[in-house]
PDB file of N, CA and C in Angstrom:
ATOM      1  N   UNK A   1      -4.320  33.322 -29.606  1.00  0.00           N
ATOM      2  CA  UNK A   1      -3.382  32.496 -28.872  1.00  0.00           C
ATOM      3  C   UNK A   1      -4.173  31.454 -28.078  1.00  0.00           C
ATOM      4  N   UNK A   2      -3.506  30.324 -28.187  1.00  0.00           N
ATOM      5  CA  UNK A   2      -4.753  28.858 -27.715  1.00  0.00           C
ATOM      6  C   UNK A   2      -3.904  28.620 -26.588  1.00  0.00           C
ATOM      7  N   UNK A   3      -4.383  29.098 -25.205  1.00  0.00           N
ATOM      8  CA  UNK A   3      -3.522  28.850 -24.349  1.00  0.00           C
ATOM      9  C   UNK A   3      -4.016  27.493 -23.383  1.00  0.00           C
ATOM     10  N   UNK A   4      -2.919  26.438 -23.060  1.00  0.00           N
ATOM     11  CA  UNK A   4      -3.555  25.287 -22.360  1.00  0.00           C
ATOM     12  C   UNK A   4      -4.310  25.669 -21.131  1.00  0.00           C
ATOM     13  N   UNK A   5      -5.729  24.508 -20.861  1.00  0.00           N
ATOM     14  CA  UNK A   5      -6.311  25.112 -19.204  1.00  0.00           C
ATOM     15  C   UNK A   5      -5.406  24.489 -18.387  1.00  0.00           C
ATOM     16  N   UNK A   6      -5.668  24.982 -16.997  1.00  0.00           N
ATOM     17  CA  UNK A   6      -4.581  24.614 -15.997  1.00  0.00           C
ATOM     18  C   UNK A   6      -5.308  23.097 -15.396  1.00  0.00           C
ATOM     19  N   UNK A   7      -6.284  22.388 -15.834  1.00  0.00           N
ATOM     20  CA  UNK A   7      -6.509  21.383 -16.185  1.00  0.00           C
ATOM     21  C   UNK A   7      -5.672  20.346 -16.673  1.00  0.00           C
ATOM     22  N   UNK A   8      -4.655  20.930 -17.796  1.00  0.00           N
ATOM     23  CA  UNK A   8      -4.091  20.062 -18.762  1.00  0.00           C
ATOM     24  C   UNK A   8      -2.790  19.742 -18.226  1.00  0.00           C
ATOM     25  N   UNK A   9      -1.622  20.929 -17.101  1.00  0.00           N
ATOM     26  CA  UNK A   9      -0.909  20.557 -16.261  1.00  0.00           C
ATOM     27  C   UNK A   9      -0.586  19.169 -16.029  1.00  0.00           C
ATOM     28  N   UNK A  10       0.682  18.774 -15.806  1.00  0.00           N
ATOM     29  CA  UNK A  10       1.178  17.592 -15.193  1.00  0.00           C
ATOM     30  C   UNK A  10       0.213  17.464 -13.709  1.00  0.00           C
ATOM     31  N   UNK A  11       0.605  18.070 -13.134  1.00  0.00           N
ATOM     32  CA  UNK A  11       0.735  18.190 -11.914  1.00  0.00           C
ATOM     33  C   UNK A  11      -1.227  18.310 -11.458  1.00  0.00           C
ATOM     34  N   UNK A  12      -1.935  19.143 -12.115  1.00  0.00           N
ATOM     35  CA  UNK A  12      -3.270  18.835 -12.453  1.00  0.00           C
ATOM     36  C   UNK A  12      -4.082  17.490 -12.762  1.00  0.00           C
ATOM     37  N   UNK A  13      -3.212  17.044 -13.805  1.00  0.00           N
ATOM     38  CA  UNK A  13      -3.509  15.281 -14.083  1.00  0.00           C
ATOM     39  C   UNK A  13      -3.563  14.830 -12.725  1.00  0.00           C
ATOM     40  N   UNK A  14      -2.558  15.209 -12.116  1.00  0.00           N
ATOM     41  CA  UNK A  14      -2.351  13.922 -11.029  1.00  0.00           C
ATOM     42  C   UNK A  14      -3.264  14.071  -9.992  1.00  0.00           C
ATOM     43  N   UNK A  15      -3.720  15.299  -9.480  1.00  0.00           N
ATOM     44  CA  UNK A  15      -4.452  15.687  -8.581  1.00  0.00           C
ATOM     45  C   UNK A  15      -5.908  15.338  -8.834  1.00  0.00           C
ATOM     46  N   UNK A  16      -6.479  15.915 -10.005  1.00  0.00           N
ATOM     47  CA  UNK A  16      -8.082  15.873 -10.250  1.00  0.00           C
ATOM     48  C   UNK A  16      -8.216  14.270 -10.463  1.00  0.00           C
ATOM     49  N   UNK A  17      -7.517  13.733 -11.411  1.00  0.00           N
ATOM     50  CA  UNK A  17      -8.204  12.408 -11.568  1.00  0.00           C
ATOM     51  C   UNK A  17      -8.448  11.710 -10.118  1.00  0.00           C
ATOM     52  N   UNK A  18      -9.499  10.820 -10.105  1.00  0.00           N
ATOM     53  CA  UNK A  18      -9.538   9.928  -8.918  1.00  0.00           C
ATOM     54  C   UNK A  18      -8.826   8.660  -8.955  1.00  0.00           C
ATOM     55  N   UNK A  19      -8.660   8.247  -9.642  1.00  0.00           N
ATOM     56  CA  UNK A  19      -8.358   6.655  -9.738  1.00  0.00           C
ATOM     57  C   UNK A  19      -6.217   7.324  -9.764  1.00  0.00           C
ATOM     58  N   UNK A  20      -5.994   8.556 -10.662  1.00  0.00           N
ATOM     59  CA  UNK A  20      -4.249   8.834  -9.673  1.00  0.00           C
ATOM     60  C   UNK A  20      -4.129   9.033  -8.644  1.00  0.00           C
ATOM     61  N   UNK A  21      -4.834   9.674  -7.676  1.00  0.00           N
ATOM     62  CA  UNK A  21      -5.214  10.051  -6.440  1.00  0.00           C
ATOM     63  C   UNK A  21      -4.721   9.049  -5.551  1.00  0.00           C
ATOM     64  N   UNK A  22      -5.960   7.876  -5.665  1.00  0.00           N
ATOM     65  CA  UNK A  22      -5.318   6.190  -5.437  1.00  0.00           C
ATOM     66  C   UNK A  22      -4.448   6.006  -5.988  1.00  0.00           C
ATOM     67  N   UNK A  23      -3.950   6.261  -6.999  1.00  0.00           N
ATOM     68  CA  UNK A  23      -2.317   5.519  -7.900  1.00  0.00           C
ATOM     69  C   UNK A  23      -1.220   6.087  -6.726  1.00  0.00           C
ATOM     70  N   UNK A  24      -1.192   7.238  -6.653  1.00  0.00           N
ATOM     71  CA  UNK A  24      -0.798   7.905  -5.944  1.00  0.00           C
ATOM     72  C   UNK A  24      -0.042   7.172  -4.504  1.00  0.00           C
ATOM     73  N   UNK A  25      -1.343   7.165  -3.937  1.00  0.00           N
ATOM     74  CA  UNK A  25      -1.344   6.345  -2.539  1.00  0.00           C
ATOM     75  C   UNK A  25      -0.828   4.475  -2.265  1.00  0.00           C
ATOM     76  N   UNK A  26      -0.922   4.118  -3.671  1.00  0.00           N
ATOM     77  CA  UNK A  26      -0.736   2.579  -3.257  1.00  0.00           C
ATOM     78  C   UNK A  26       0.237   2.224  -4.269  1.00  0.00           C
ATOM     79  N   UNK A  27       0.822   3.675  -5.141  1.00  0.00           N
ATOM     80  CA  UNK A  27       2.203   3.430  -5.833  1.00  0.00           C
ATOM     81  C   UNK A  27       3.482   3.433  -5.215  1.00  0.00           C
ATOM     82  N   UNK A  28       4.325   1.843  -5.437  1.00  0.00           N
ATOM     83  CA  UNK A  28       5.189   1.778  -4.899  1.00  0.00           C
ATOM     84  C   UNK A  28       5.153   0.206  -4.942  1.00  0.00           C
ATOM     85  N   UNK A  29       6.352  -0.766  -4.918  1.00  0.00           N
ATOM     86  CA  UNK A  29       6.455  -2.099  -5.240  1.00  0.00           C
ATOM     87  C   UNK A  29       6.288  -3.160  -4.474  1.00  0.00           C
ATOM     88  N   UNK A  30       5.689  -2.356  -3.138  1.00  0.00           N
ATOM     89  CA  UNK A  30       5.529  -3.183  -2.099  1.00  0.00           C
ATOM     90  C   UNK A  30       4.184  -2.861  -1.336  1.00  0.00           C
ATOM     91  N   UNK A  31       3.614  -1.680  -1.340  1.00  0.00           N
ATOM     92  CA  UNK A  31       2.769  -1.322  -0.480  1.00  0.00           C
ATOM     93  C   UNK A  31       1.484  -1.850  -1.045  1.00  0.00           C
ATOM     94  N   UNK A  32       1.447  -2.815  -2.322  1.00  0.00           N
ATOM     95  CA  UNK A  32      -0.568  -3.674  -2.076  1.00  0.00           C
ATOM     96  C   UNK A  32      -0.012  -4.700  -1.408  1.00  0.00           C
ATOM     97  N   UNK A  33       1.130  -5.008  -1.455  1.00  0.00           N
ATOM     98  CA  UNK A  33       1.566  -6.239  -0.974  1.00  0.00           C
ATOM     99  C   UNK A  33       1.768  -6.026   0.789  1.00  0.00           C
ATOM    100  N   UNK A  34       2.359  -4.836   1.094  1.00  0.00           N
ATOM    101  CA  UNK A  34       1.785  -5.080   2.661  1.00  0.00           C
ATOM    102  C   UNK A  34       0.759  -4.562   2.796  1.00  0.00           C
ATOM    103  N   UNK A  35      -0.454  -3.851   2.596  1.00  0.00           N
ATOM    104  CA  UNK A  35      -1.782  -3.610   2.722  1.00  0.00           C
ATOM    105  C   UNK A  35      -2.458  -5.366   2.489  1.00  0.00           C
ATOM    106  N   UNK A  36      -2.019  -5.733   1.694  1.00  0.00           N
ATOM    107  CA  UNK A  36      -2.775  -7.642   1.798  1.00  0.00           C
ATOM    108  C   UNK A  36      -2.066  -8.270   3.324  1.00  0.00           C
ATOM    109  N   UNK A  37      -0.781  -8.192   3.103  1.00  0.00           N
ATOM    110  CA  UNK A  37      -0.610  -8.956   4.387  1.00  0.00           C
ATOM    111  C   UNK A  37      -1.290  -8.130   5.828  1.00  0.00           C
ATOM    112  N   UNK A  38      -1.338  -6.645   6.151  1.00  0.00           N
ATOM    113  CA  UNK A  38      -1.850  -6.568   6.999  1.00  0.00           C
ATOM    114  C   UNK A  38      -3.494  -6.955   6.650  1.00  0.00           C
ATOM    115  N   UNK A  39      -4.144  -7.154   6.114  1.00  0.00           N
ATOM    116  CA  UNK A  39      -5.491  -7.401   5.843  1.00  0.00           C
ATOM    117  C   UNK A  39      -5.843  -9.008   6.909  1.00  0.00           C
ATOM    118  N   UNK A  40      -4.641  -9.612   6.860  1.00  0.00           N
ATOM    119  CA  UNK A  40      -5.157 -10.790   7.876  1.00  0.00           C
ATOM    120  C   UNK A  40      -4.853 -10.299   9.479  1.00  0.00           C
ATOM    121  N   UNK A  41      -3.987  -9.159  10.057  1.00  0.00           N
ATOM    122  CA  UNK A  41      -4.147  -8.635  10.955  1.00  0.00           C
ATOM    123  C   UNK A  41      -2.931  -7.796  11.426  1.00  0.00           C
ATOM    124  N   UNK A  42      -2.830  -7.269  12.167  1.00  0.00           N
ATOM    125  CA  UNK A  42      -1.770  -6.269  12.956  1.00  0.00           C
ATOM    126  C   UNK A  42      -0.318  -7.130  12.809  1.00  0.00           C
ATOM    127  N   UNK A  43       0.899  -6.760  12.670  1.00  0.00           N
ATOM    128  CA  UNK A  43       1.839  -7.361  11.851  1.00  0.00           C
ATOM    129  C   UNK A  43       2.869  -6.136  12.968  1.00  0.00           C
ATOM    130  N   UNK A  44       4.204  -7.183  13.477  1.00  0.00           N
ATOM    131  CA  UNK A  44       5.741  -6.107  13.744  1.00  0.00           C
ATOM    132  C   UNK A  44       6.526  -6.378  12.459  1.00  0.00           C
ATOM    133  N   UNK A  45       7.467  -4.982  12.977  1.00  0.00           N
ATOM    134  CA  UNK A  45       8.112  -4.514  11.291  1.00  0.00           C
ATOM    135  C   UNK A  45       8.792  -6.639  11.087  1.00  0.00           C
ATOM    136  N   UNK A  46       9.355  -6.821  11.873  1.00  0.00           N
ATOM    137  CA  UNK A  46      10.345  -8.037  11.433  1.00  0.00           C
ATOM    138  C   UNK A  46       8.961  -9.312  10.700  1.00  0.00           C
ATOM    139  N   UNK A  47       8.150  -8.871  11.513  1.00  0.00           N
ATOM    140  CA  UNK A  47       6.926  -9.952  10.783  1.00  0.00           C
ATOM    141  C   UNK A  47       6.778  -9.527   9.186  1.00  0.00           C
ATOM    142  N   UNK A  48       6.811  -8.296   9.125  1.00  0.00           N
ATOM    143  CA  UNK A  48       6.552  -7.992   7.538  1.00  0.00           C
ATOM    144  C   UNK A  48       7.808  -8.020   6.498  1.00  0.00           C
ATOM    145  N   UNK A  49       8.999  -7.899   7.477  1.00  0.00           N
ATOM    146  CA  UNK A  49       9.757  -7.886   6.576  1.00  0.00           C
ATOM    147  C   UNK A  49      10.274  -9.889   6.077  1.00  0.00           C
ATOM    148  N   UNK A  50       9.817 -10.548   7.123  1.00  0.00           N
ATOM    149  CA  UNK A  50       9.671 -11.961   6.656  1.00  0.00           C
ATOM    150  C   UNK A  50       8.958 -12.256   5.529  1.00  0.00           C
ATOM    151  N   UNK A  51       7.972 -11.527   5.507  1.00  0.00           N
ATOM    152  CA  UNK A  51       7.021 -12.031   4.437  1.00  0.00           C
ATOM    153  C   UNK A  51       7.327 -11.568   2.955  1.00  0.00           C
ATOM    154  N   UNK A  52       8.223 -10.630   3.084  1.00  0.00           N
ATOM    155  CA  UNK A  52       8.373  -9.858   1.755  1.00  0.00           C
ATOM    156  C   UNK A  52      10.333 -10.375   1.261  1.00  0.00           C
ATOM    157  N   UNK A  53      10.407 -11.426   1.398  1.00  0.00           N
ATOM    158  CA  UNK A  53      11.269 -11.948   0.680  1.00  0.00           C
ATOM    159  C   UNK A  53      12.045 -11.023   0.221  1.00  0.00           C
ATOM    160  N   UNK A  54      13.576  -9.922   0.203  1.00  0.00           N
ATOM    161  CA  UNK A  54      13.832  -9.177  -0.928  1.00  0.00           C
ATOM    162  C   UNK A  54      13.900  -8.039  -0.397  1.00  0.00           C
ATOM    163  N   UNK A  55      12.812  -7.515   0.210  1.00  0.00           N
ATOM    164  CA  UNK A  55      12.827  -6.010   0.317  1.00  0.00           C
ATOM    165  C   UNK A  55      14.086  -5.801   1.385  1.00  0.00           C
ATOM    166  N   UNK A  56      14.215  -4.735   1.367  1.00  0.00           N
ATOM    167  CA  UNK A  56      15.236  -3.972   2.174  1.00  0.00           C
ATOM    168  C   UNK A  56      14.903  -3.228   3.578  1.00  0.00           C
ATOM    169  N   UNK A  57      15.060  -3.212   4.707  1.00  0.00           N
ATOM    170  CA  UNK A  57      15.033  -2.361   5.584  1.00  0.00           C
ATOM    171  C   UNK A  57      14.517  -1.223   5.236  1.00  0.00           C
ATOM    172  N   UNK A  58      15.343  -0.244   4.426  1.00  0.00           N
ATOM    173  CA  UNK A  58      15.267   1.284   4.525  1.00  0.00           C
ATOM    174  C   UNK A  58      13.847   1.096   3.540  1.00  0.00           C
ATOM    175  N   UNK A  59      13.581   0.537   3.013  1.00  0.00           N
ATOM    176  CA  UNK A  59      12.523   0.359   1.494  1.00  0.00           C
ATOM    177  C   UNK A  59      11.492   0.537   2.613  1.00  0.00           C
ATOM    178  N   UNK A  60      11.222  -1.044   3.056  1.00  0.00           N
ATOM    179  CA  UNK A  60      10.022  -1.400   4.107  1.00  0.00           C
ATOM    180  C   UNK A  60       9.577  -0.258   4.791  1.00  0.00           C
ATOM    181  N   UNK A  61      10.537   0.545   5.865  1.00  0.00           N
ATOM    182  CA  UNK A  61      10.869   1.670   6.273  1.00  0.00           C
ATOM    183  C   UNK A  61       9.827   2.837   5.391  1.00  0.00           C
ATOM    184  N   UNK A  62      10.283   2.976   4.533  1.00  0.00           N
ATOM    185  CA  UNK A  62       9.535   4.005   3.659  1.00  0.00           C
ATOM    186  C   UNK A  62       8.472   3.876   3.397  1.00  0.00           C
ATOM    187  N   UNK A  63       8.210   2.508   2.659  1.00  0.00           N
ATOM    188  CA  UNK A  63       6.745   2.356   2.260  1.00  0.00           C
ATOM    189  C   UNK A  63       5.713   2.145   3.318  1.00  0.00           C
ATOM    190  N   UNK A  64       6.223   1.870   4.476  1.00  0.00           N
ATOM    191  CA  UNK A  64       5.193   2.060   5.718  1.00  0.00           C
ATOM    192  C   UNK A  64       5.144   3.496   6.249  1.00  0.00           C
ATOM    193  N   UNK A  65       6.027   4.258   5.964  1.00  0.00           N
ATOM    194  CA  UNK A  65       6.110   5.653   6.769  1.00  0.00           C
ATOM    195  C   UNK A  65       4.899   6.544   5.551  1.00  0.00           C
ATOM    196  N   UNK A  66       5.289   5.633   4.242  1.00  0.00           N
ATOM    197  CA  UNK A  66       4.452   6.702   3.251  1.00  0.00           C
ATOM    198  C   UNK A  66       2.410   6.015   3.329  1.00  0.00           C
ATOM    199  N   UNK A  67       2.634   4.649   3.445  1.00  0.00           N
ATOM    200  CA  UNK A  67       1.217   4.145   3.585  1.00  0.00           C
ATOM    201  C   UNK A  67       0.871   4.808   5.503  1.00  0.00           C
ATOM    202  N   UNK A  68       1.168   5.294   6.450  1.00  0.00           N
ATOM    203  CA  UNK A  68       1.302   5.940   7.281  1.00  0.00           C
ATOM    204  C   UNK A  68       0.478   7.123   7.185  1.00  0.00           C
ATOM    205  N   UNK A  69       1.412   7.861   6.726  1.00  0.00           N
ATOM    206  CA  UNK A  69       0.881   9.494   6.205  1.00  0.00           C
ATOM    207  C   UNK A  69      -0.273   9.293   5.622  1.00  0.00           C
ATOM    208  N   UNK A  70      -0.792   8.518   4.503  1.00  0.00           N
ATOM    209  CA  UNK A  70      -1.648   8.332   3.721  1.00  0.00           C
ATOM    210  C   UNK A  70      -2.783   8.050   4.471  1.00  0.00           C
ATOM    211  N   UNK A  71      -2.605   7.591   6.033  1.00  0.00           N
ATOM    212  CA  UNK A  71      -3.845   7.451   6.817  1.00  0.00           C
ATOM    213  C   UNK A  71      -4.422   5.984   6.065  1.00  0.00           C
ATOM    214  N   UNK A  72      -3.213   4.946   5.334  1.00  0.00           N
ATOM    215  CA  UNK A  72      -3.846   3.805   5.325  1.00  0.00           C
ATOM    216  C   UNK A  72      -3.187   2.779   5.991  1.00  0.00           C
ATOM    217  N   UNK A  73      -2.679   3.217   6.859  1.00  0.00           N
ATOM    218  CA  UNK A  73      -1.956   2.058   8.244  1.00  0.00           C
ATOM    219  C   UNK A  73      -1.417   3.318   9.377  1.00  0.00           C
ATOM    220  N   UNK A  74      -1.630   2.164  10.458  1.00  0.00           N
ATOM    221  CA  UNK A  74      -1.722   3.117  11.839  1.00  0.00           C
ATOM    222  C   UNK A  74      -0.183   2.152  12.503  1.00  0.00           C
ATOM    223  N   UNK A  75       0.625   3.531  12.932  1.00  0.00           N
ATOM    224  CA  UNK A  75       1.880   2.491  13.441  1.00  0.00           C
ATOM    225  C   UNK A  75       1.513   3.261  14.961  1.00  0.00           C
ATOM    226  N   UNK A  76       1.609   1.651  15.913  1.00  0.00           N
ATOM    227  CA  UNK A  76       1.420   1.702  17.294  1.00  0.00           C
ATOM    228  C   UNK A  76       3.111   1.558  17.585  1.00  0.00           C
ATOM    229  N   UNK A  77       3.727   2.462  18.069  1.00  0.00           N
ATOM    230  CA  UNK A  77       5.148   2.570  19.143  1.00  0.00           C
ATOM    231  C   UNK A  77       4.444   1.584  20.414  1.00  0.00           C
ATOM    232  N   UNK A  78       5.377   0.938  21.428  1.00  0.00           N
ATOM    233  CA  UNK A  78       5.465   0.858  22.710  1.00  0.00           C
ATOM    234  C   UNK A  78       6.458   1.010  23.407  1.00  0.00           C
ATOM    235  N   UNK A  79       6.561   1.681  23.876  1.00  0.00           N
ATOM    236  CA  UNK A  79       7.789   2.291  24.936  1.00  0.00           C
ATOM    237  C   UNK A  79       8.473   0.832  25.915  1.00  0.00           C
ATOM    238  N   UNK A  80       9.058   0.064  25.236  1.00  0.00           N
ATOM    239  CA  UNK A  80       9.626  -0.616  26.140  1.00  0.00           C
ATOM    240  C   UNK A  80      11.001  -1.219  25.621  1.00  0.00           C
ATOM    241  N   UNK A  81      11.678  -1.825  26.380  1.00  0.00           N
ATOM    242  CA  UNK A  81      12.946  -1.902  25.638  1.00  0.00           C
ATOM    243  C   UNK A  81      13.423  -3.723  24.961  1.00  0.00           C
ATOM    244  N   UNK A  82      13.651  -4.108  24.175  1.00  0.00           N
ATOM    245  CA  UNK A  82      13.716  -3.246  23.361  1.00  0.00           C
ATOM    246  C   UNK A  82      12.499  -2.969  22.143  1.00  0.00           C
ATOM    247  N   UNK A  83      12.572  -1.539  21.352  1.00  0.00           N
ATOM    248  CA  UNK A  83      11.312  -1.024  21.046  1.00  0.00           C
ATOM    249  C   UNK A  83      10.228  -1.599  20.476  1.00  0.00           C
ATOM    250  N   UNK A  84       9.209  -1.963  20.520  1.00  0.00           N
ATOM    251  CA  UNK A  84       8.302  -2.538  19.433  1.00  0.00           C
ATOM    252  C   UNK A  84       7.843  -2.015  18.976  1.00  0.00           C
ATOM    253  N   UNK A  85       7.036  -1.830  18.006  1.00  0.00           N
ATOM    254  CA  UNK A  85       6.662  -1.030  16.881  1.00  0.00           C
ATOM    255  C   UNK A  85       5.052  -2.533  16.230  1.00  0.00           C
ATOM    256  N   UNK A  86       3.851  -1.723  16.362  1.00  0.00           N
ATOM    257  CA  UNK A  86       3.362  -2.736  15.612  1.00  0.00           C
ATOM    258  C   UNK A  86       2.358  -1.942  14.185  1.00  0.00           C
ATOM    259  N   UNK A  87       2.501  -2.471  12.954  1.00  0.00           N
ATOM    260  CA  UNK A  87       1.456  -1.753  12.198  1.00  0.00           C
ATOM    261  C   UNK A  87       0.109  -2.838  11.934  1.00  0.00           C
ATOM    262  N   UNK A  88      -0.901  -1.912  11.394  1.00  0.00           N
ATOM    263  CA  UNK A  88      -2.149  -2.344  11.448  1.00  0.00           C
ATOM    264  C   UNK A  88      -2.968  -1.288  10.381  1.00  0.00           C
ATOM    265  N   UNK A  89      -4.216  -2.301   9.666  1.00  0.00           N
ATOM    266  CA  UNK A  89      -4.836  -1.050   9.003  1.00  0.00           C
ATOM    267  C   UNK A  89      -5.641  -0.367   9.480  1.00  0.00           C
ATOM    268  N   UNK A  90      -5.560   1.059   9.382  1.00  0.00           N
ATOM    269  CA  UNK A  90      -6.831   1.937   9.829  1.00  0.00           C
ATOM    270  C   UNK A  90      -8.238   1.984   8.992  1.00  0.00           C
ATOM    271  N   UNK A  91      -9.350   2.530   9.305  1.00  0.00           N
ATOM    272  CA  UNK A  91     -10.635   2.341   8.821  1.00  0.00           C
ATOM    273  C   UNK A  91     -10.215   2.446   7.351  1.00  0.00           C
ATOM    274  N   UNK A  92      -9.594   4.037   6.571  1.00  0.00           N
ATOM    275  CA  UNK A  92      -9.616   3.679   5.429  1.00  0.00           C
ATOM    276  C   UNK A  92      -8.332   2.665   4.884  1.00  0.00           C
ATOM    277  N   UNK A  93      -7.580   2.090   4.977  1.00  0.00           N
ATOM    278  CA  UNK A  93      -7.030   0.877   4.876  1.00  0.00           C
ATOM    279  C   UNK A  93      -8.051   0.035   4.718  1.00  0.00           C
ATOM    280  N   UNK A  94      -8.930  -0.420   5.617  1.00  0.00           N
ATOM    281  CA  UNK A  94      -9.691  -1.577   5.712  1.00  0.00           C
ATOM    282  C   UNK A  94     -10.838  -1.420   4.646  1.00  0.00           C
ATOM    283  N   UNK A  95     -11.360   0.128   4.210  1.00  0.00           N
ATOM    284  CA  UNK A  95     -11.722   0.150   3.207  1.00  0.00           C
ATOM    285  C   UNK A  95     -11.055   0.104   1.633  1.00  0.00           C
ATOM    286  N   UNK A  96     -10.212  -0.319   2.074  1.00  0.00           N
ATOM    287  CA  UNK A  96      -9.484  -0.453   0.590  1.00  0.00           C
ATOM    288  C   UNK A  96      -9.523  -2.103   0.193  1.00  0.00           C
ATOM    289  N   UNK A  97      -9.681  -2.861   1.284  1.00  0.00           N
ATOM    290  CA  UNK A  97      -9.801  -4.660   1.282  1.00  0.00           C
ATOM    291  C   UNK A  97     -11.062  -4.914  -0.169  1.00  0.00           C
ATOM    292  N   UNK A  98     -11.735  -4.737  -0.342  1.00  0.00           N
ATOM    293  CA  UNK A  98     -12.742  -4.978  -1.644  1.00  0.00           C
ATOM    294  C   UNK A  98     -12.019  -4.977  -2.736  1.00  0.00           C
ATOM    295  N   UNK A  99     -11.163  -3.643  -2.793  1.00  0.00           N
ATOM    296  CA  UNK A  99     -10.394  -3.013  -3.833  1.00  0.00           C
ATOM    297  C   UNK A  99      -9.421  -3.926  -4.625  1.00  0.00           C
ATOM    298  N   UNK A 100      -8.611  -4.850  -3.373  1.00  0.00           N
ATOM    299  CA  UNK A 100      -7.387  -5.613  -3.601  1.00  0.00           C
ATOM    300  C   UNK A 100      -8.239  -7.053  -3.339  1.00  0.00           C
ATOM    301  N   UNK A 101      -9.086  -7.818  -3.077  1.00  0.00           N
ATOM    302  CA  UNK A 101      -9.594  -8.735  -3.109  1.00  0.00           C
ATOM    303  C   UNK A 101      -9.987  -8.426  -4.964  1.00  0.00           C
ATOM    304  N   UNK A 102     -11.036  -7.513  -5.244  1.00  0.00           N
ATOM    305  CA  UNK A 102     -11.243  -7.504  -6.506  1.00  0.00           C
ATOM    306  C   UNK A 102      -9.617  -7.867  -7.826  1.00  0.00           C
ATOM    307  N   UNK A 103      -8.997  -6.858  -7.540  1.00  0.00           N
ATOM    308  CA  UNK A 103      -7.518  -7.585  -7.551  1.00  0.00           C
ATOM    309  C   UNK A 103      -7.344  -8.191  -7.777  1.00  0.00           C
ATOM    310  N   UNK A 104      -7.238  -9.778  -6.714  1.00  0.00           N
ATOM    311  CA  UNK A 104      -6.909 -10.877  -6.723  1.00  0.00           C
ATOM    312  C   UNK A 104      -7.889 -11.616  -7.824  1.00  0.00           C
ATOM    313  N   UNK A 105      -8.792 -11.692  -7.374  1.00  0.00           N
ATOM    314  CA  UNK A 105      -9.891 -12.007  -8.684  1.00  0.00           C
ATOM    315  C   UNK A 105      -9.821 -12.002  -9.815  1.00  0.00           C
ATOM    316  N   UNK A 106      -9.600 -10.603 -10.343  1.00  0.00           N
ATOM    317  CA  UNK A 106      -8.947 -10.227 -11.973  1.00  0.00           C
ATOM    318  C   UNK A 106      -7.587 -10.907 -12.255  1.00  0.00           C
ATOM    319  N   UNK A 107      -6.844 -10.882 -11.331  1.00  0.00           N
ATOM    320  CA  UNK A 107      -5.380 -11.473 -11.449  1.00  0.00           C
ATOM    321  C   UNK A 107      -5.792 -13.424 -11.834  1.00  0.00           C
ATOM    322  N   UNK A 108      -6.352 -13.737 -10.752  1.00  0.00           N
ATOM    323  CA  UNK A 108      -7.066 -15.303 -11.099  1.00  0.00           C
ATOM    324  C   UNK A 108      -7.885 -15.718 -12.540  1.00  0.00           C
ATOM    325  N   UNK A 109      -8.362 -14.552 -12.345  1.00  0.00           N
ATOM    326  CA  UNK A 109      -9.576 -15.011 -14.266  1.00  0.00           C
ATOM    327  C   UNK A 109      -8.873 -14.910 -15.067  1.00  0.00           C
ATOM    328  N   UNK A 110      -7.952 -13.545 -15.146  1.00  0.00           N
ATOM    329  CA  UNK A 110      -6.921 -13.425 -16.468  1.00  0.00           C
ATOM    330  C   UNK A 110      -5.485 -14.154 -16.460  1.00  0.00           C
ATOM    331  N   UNK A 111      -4.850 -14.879 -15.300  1.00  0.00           N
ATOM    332  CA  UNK A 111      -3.253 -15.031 -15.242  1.00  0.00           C
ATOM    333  C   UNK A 111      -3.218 -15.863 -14.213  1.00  0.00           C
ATOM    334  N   UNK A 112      -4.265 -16.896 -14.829  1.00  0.00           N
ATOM    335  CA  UNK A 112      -4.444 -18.036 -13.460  1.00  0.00           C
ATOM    336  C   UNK A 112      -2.676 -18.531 -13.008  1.00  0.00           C
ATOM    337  N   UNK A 113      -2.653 -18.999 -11.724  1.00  0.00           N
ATOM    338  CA  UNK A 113      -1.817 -19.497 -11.204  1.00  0.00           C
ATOM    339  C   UNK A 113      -0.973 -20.819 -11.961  1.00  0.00           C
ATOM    340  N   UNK A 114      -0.209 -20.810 -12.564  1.00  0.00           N
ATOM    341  CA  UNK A 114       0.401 -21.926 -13.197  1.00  0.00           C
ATOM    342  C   UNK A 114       0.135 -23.017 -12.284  1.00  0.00           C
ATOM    343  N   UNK A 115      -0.245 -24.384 -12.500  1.00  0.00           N
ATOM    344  CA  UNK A 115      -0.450 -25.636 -11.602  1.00  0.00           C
ATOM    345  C   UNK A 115       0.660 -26.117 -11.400  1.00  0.00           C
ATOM    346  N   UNK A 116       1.090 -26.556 -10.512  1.00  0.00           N
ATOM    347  CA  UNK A 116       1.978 -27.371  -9.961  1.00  0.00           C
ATOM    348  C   UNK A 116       1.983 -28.847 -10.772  1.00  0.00           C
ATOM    349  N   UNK A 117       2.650 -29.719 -11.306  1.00  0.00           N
ATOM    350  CA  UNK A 117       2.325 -31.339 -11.396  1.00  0.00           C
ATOM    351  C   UNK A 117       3.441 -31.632 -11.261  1.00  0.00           C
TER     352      UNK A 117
END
């Protein structure tokens, strides 16, 4: 009997590989896109949700609560009324900037920007 290793698991895939690990963490349709915008600096929710054309409240909401947990953005509360809320990247956030600059790069060599005339 050829029984599969527990290696071969769904749920195994996702864990051991490194590069799902990261899939993991920066999967989702918005979160390289606010990890770039915070990359130029500390950002309130209404600042980010300007920039993202489209998204939704409850979405934004999520994908910051989940890049959060992930320990790749730090949300500062201030107790005053009414509430502010500011996010920002933490160390590993800021180590992820190479990652998504490289990114941009590959995106430029292969799928240059259509020119304007």
């Amino acid at each position: 009997m050829n029984q599969a290793s527990t290696t071969d698991s769904p749920l195994s895939q996702r864990t051991a590989c490194p590069v799902t690990r990261a899939q993991n963490i920066i999967a989702g349709k918005w979160k390289i896109v606010l990890l770039w915008h915070l990359s130029t600096g500390t950002k309130r929710f209404h600042e980010l949700e300007h920039l993202l054309p489209g998204i939704s409240k409850g979405i934004l909401t999520r994908q910051l609560r989940e890049l959060e947990a992930d320990e790749m953005i730090d949300r500062k509360v201030y107790r005053e009324v009414p509430p502010k809320v500011e996010y920002s990247l933490t160390d590993t956030g800021h180590s992820f900037l190479p990652i998504l600059d490289q990114m941009a790069a590959w995106s430029n060599r292969h799928f240059p920007p259509e020119s304007e005339s």
